[in-house]
PDB file of N, CA and C in Angstrom:
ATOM      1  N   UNK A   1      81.875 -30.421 -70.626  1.00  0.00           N
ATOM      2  CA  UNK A   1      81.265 -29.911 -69.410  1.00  0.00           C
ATOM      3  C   UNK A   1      80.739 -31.070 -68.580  1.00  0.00           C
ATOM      4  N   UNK A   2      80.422 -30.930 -67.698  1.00  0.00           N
ATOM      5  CA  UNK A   2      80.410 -31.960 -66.155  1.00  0.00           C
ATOM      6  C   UNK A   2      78.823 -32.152 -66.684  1.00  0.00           C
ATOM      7  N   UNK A   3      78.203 -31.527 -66.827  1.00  0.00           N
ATOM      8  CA  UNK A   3      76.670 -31.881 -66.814  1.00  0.00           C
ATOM      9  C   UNK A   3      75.997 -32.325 -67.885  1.00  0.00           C
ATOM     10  N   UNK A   4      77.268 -32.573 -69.599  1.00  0.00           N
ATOM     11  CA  UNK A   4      76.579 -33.080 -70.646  1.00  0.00           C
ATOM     12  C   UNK A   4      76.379 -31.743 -71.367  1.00  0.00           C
ATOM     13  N   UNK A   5      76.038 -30.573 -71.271  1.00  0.00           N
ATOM     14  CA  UNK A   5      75.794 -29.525 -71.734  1.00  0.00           C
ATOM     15  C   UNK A   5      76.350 -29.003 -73.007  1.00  0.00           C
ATOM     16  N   UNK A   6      76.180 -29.234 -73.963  1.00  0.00           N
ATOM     17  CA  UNK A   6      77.447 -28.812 -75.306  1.00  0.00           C
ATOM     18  C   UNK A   6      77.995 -27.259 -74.755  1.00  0.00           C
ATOM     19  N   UNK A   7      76.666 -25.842 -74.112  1.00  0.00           N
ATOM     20  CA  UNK A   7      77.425 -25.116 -73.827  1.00  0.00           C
ATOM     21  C   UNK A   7      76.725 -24.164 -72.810  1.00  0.00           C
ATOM     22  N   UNK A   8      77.393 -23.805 -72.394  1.00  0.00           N
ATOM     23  CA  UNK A   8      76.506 -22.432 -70.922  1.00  0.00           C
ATOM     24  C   UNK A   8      75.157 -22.055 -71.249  1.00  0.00           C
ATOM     25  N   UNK A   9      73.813 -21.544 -70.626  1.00  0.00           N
ATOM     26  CA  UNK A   9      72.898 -20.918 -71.480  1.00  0.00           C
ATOM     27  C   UNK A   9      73.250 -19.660 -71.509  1.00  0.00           C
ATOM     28  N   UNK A  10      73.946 -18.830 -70.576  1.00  0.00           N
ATOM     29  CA  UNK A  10      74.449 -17.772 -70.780  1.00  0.00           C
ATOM     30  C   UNK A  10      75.520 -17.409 -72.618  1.00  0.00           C
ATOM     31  N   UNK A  11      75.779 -18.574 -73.763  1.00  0.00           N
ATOM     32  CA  UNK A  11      76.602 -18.596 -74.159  1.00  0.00           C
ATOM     33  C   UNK A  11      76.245 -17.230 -75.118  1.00  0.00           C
ATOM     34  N   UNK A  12      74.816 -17.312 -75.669  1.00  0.00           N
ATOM     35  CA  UNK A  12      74.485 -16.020 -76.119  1.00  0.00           C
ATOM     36  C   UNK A  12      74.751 -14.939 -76.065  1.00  0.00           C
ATOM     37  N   UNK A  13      74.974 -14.474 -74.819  1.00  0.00           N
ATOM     38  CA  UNK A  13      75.080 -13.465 -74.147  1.00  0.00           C
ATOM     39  C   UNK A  13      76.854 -13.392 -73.281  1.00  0.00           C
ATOM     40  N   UNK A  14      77.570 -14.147 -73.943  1.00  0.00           N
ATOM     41  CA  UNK A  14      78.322 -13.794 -73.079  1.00  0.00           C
ATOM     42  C   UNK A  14      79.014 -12.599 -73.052  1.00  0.00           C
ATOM     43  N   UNK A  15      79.032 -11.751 -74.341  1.00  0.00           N
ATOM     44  CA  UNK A  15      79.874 -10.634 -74.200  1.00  0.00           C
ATOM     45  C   UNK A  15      79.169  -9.909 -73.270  1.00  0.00           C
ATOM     46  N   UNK A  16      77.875  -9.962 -73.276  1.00  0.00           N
ATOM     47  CA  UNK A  16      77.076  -8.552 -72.547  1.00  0.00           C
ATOM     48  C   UNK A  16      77.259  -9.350 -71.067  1.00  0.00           C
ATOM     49  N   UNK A  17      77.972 -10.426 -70.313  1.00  0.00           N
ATOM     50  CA  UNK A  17      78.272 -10.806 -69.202  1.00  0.00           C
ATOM     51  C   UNK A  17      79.517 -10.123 -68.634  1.00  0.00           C
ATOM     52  N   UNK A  18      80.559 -10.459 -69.900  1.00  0.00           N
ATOM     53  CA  UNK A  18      81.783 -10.677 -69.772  1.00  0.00           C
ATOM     54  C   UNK A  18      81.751  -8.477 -69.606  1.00  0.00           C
ATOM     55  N   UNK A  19      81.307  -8.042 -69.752  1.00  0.00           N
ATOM     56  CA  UNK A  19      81.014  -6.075 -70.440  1.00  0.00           C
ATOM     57  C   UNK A  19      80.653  -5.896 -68.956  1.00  0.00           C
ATOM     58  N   UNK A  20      79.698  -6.373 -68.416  1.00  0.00           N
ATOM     59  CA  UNK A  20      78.972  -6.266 -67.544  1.00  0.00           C
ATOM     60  C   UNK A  20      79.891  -6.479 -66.148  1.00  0.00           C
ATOM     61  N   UNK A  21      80.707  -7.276 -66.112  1.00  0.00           N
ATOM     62  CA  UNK A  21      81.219  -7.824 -65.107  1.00  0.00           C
ATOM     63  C   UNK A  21      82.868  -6.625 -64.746  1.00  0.00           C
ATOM     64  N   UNK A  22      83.434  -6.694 -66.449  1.00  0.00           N
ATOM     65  CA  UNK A  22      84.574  -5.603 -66.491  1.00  0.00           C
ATOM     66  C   UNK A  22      83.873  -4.123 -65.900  1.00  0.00           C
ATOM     67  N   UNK A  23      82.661  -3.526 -66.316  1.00  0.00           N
ATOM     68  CA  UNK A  23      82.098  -2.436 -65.510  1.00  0.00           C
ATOM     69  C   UNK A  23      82.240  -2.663 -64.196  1.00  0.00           C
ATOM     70  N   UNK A  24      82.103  -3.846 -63.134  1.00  0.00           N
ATOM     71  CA  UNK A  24      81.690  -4.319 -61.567  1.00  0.00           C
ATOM     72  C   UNK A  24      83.031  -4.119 -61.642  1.00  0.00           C
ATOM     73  N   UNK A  25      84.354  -4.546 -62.127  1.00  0.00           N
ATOM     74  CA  UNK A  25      85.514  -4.265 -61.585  1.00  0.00           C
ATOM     75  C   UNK A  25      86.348  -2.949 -61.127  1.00  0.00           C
ATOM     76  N   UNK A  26      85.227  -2.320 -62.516  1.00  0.00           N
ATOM     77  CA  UNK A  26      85.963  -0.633 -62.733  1.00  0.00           C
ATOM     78  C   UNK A  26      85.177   0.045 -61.265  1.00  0.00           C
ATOM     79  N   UNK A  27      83.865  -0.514 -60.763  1.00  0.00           N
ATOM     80  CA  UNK A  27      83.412  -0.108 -60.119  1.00  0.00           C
ATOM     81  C   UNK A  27      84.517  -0.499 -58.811  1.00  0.00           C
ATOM     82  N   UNK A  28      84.700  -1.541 -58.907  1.00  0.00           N
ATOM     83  CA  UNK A  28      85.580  -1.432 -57.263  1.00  0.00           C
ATOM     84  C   UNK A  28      87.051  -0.912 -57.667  1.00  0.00           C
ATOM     85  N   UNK A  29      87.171  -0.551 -58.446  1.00  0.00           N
ATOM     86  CA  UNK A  29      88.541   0.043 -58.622  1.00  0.00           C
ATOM     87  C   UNK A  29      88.394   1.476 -57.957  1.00  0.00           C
ATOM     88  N   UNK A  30      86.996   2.113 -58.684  1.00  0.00           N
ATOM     89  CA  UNK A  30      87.188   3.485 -57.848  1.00  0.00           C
ATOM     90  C   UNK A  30      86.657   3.133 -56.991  1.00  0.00           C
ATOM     91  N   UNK A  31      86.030   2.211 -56.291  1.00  0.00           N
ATOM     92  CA  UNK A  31      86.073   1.998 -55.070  1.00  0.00           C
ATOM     93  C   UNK A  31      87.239   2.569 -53.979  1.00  0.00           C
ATOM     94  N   UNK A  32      88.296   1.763 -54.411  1.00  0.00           N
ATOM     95  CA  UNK A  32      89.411   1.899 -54.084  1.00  0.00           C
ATOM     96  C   UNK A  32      89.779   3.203 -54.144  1.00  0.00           C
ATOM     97  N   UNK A  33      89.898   3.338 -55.138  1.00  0.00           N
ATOM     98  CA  UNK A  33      90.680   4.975 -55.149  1.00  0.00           C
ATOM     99  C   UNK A  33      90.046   5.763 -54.064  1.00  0.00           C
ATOM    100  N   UNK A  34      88.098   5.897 -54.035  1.00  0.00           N
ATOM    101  CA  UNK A  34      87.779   6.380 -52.774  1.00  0.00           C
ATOM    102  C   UNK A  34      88.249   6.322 -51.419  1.00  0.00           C
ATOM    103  N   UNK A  35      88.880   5.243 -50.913  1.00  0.00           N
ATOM    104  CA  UNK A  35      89.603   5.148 -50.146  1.00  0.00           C
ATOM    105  C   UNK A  35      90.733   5.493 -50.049  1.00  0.00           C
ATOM    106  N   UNK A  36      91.550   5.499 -50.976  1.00  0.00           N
ATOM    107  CA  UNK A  36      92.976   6.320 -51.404  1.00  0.00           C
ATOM    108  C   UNK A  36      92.400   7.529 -50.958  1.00  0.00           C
ATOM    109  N   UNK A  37      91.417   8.316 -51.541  1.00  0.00           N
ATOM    110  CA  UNK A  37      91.707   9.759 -50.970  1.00  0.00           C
ATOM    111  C   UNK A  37      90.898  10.049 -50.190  1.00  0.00           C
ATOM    112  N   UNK A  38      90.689   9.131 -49.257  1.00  0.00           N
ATOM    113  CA  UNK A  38      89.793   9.285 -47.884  1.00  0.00           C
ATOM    114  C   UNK A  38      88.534  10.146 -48.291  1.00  0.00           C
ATOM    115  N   UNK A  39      88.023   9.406 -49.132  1.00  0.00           N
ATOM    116  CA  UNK A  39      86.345  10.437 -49.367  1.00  0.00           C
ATOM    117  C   UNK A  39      85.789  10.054 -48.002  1.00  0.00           C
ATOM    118  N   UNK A  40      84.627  10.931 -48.066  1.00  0.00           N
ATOM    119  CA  UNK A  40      83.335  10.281 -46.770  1.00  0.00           C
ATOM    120  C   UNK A  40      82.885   9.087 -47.177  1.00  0.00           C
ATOM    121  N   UNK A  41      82.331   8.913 -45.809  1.00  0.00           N
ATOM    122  CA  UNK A  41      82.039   6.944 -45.266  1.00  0.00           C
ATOM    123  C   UNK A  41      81.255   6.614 -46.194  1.00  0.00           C
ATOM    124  N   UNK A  42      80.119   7.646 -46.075  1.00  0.00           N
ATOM    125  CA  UNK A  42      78.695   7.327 -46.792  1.00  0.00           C
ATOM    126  C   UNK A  42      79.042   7.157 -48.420  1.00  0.00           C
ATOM    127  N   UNK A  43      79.587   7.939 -48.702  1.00  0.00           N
ATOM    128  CA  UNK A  43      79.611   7.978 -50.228  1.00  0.00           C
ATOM    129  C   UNK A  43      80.696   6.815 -50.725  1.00  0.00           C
ATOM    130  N   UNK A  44      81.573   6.552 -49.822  1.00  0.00           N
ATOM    131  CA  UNK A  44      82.008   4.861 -50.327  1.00  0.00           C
ATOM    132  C   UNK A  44      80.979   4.010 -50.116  1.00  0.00           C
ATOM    133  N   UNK A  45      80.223   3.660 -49.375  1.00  0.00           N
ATOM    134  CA  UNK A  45      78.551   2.657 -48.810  1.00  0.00           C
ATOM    135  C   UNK A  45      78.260   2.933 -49.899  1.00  0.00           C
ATOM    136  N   UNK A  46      77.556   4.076 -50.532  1.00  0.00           N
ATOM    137  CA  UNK A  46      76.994   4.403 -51.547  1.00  0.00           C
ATOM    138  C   UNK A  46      77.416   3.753 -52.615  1.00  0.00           C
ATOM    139  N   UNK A  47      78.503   3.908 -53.478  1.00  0.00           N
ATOM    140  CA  UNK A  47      79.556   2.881 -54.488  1.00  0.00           C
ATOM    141  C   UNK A  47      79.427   1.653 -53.903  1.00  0.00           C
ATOM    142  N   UNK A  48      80.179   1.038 -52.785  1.00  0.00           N
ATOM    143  CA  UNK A  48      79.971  -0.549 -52.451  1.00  0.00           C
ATOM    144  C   UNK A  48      78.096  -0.974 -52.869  1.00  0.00           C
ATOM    145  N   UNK A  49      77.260  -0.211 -52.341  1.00  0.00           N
ATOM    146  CA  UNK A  49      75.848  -0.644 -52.693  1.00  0.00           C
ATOM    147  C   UNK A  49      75.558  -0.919 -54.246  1.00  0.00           C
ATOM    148  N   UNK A  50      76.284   0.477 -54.718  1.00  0.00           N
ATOM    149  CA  UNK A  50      76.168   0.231 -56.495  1.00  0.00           C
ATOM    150  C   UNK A  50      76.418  -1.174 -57.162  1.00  0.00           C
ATOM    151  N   UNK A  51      77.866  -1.676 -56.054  1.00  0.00           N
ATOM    152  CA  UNK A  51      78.180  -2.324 -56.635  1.00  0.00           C
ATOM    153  C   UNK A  51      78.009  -3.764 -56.715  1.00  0.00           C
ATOM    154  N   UNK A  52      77.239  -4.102 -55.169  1.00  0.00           N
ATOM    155  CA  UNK A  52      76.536  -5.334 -55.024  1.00  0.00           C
ATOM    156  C   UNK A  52      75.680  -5.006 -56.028  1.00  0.00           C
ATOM    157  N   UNK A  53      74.834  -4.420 -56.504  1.00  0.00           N
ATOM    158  CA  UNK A  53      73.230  -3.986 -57.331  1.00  0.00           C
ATOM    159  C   UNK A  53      73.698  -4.827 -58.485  1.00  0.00           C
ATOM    160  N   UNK A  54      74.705  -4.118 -59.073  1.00  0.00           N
ATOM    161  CA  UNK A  54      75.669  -4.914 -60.083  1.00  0.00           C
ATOM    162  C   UNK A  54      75.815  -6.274 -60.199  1.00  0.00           C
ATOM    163  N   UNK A  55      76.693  -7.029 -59.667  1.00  0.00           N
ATOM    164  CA  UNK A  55      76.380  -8.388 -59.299  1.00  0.00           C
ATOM    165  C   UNK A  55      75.306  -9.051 -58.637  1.00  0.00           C
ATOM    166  N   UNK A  56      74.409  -8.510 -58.316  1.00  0.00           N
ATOM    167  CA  UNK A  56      72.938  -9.158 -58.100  1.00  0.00           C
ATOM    168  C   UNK A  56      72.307  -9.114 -59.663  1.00  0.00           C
ATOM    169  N   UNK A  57      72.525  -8.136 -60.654  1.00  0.00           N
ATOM    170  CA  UNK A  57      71.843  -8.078 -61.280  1.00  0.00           C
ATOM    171  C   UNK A  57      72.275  -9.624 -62.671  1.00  0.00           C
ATOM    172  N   UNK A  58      74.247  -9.670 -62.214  1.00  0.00           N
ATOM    173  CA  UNK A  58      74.799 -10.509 -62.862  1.00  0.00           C
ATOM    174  C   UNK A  58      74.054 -11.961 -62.660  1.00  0.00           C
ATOM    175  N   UNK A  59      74.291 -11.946 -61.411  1.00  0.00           N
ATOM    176  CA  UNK A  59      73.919 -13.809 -60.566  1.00  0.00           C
ATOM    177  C   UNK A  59      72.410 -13.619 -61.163  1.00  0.00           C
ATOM    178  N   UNK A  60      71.572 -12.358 -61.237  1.00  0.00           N
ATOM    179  CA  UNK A  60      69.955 -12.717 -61.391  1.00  0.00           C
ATOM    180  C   UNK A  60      69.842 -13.194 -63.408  1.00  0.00           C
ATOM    181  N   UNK A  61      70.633 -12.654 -64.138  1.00  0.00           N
ATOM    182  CA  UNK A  61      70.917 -12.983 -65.608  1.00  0.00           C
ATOM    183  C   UNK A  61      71.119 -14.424 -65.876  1.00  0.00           C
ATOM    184  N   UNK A  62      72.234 -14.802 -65.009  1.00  0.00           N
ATOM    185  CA  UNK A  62      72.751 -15.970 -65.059  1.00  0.00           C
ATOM    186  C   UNK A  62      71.658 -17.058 -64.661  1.00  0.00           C
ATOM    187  N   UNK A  63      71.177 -17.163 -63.743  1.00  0.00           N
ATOM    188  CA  UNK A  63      70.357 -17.707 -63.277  1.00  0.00           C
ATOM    189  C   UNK A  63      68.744 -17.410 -63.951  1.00  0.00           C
ATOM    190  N   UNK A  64      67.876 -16.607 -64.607  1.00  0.00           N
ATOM    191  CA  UNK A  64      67.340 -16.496 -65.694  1.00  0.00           C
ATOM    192  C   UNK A  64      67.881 -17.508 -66.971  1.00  0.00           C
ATOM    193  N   UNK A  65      69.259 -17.477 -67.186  1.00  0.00           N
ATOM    194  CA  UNK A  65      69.638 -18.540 -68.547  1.00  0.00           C
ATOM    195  C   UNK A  65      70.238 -19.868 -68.253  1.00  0.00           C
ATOM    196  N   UNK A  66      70.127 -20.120 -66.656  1.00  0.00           N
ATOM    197  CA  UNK A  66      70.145 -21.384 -66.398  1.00  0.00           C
ATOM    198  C   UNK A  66      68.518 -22.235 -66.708  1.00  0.00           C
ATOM    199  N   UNK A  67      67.669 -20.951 -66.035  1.00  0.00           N
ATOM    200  CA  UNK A  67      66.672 -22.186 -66.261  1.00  0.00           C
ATOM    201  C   UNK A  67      65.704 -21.819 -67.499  1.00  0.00           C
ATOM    202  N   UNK A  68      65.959 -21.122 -68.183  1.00  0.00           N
ATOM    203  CA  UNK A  68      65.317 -21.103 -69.715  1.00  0.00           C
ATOM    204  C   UNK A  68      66.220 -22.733 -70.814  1.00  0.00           C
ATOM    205  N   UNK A  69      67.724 -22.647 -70.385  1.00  0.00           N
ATOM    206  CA  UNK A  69      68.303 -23.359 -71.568  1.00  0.00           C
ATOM    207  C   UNK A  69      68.535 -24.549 -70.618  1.00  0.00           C
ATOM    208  N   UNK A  70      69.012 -24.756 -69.445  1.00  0.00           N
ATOM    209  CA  UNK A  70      69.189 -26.206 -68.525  1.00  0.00           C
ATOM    210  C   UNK A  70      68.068 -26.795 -67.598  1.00  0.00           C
ATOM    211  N   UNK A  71      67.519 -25.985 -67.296  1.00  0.00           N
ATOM    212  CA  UNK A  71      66.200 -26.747 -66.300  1.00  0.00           C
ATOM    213  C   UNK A  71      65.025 -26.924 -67.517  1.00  0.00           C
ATOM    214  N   UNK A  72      65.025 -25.762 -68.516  1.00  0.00           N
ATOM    215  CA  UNK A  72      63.374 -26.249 -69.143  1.00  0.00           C
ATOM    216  C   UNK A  72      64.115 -27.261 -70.636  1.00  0.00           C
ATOM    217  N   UNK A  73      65.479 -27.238 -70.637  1.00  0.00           N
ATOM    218  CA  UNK A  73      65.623 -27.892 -71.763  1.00  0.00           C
ATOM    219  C   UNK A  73      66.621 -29.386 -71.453  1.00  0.00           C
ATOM    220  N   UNK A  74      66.144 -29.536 -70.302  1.00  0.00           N
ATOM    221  CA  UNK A  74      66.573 -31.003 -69.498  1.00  0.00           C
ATOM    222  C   UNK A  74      65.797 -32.210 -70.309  1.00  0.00           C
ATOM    223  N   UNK A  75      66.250 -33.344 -70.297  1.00  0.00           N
ATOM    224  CA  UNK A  75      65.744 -33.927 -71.221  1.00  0.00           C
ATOM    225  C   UNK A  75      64.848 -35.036 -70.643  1.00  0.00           C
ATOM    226  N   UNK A  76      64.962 -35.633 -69.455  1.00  0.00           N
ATOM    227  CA  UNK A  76      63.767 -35.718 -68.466  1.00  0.00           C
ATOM    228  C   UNK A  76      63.139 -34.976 -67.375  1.00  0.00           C
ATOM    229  N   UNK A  77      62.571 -35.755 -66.924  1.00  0.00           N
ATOM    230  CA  UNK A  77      62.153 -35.210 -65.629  1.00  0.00           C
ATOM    231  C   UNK A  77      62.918 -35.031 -65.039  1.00  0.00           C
ATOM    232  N   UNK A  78      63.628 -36.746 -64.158  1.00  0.00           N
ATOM    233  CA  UNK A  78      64.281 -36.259 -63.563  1.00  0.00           C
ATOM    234  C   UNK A  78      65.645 -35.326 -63.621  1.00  0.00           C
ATOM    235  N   UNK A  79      65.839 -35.485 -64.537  1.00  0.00           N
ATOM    236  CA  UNK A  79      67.224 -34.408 -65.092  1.00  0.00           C
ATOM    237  C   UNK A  79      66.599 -32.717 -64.885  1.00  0.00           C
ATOM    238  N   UNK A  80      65.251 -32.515 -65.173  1.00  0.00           N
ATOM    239  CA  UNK A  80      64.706 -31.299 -65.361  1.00  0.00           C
ATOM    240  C   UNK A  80      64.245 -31.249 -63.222  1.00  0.00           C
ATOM    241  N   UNK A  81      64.166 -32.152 -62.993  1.00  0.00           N
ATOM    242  CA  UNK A  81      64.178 -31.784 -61.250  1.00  0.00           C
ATOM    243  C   UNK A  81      65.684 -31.619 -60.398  1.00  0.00           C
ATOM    244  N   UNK A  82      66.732 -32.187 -60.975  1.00  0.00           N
ATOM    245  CA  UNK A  82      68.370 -31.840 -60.585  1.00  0.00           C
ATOM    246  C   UNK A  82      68.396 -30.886 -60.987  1.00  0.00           C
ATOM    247  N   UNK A  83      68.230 -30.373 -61.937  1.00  0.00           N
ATOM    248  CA  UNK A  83      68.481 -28.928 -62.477  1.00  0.00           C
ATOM    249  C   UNK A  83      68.024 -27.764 -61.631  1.00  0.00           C
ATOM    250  N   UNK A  84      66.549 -27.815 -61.218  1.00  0.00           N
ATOM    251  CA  UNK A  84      65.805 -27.542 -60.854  1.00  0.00           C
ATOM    252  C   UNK A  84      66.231 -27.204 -59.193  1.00  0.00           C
ATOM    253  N   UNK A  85      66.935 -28.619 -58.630  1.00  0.00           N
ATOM    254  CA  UNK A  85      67.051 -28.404 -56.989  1.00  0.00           C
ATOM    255  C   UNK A  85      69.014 -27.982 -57.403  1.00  0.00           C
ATOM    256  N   UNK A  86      69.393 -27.888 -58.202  1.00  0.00           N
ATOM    257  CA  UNK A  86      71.089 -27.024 -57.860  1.00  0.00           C
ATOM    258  C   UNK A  86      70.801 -25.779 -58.536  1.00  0.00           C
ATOM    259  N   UNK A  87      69.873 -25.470 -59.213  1.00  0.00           N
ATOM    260  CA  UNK A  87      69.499 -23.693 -59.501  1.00  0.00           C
ATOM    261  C   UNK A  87      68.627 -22.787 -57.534  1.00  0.00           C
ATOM    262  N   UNK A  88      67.948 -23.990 -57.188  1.00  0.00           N
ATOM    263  CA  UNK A  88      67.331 -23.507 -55.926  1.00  0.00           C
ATOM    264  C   UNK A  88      68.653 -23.294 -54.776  1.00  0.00           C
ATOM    265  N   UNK A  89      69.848 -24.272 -54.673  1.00  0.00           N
ATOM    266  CA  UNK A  89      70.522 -23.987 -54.342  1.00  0.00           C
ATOM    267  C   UNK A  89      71.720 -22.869 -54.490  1.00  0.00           C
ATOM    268  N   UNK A  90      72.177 -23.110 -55.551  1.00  0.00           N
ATOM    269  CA  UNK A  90      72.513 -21.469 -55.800  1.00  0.00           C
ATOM    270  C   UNK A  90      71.725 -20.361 -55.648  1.00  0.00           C
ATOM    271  N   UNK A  91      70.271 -20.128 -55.528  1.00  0.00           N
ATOM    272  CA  UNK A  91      69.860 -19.240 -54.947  1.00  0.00           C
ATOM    273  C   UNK A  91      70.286 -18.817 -53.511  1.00  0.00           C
ATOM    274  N   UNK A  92      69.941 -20.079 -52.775  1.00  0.00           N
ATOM    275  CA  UNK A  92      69.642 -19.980 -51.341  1.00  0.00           C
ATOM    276  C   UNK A  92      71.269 -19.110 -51.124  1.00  0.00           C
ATOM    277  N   UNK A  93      72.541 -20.148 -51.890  1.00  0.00           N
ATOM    278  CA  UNK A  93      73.670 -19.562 -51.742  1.00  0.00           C
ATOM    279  C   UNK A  93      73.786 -17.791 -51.685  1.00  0.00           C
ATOM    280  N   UNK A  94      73.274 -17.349 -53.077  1.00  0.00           N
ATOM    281  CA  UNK A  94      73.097 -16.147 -53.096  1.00  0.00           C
ATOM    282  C   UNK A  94      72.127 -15.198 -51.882  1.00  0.00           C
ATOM    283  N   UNK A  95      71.368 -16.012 -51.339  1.00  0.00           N
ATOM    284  CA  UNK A  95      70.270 -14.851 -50.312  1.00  0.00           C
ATOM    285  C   UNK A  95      71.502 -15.138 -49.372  1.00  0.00           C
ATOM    286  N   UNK A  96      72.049 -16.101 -48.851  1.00  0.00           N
ATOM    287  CA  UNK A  96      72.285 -16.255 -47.235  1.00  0.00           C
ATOM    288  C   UNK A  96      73.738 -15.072 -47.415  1.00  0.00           C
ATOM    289  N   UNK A  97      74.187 -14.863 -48.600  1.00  0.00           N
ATOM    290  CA  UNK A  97      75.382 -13.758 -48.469  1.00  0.00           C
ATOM    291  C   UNK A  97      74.673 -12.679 -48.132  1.00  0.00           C
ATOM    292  N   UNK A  98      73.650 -12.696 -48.586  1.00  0.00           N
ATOM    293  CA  UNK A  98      73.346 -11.198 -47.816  1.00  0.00           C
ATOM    294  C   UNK A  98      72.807 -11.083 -46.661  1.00  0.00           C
TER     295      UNK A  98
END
């Protein structure tokens, strides 16, 4: 890995990522299908909302086991302040999509 890391902090957890993420797909699948059979507007909004909730809840996990296992288990400072300012950035990444 690029950062020295033997492995993800997510590595614990990856099935309940990898579970989590196959659900977000199934979710836009019937997404889709809603559109196949021309349901109402609202009630596709409704599913698309579900389904951001979903991946907010993913990026908010991920980012929880970035900085439990890479920012607090950095081995200096300054290593524990890089960590620190590319976890703040992937935040910011995540607000400005919405």
């Amino acid at each position: 890995m690029a950062d020295n890391q033997t492995h993800p902090g997510y590595i614990e957890n990856k099935e309940q990522v990898k579970n989590r993420l196959r659900r977000i797909s199934g979710q836009i699948g019937g997404i889709e299908r809603m559109v196949d059979e021309e349901r109402y507007c609202i009630d596709i909004l409704t599913q698309i909302s579900a389904a951001q909730a979903a991946i907010d809840k993913v990026a908010l996990a991920l980012l929880d086991e970035h900085t439990r296992h890479c920012v607090v288990g950095a081995g200096s400072a300054a290593e524990r302040e890089a960590k620190t300012e590319e976890m703040m950035d992937a935040v910011g990444r995540l607000l400005k999509s919405r």
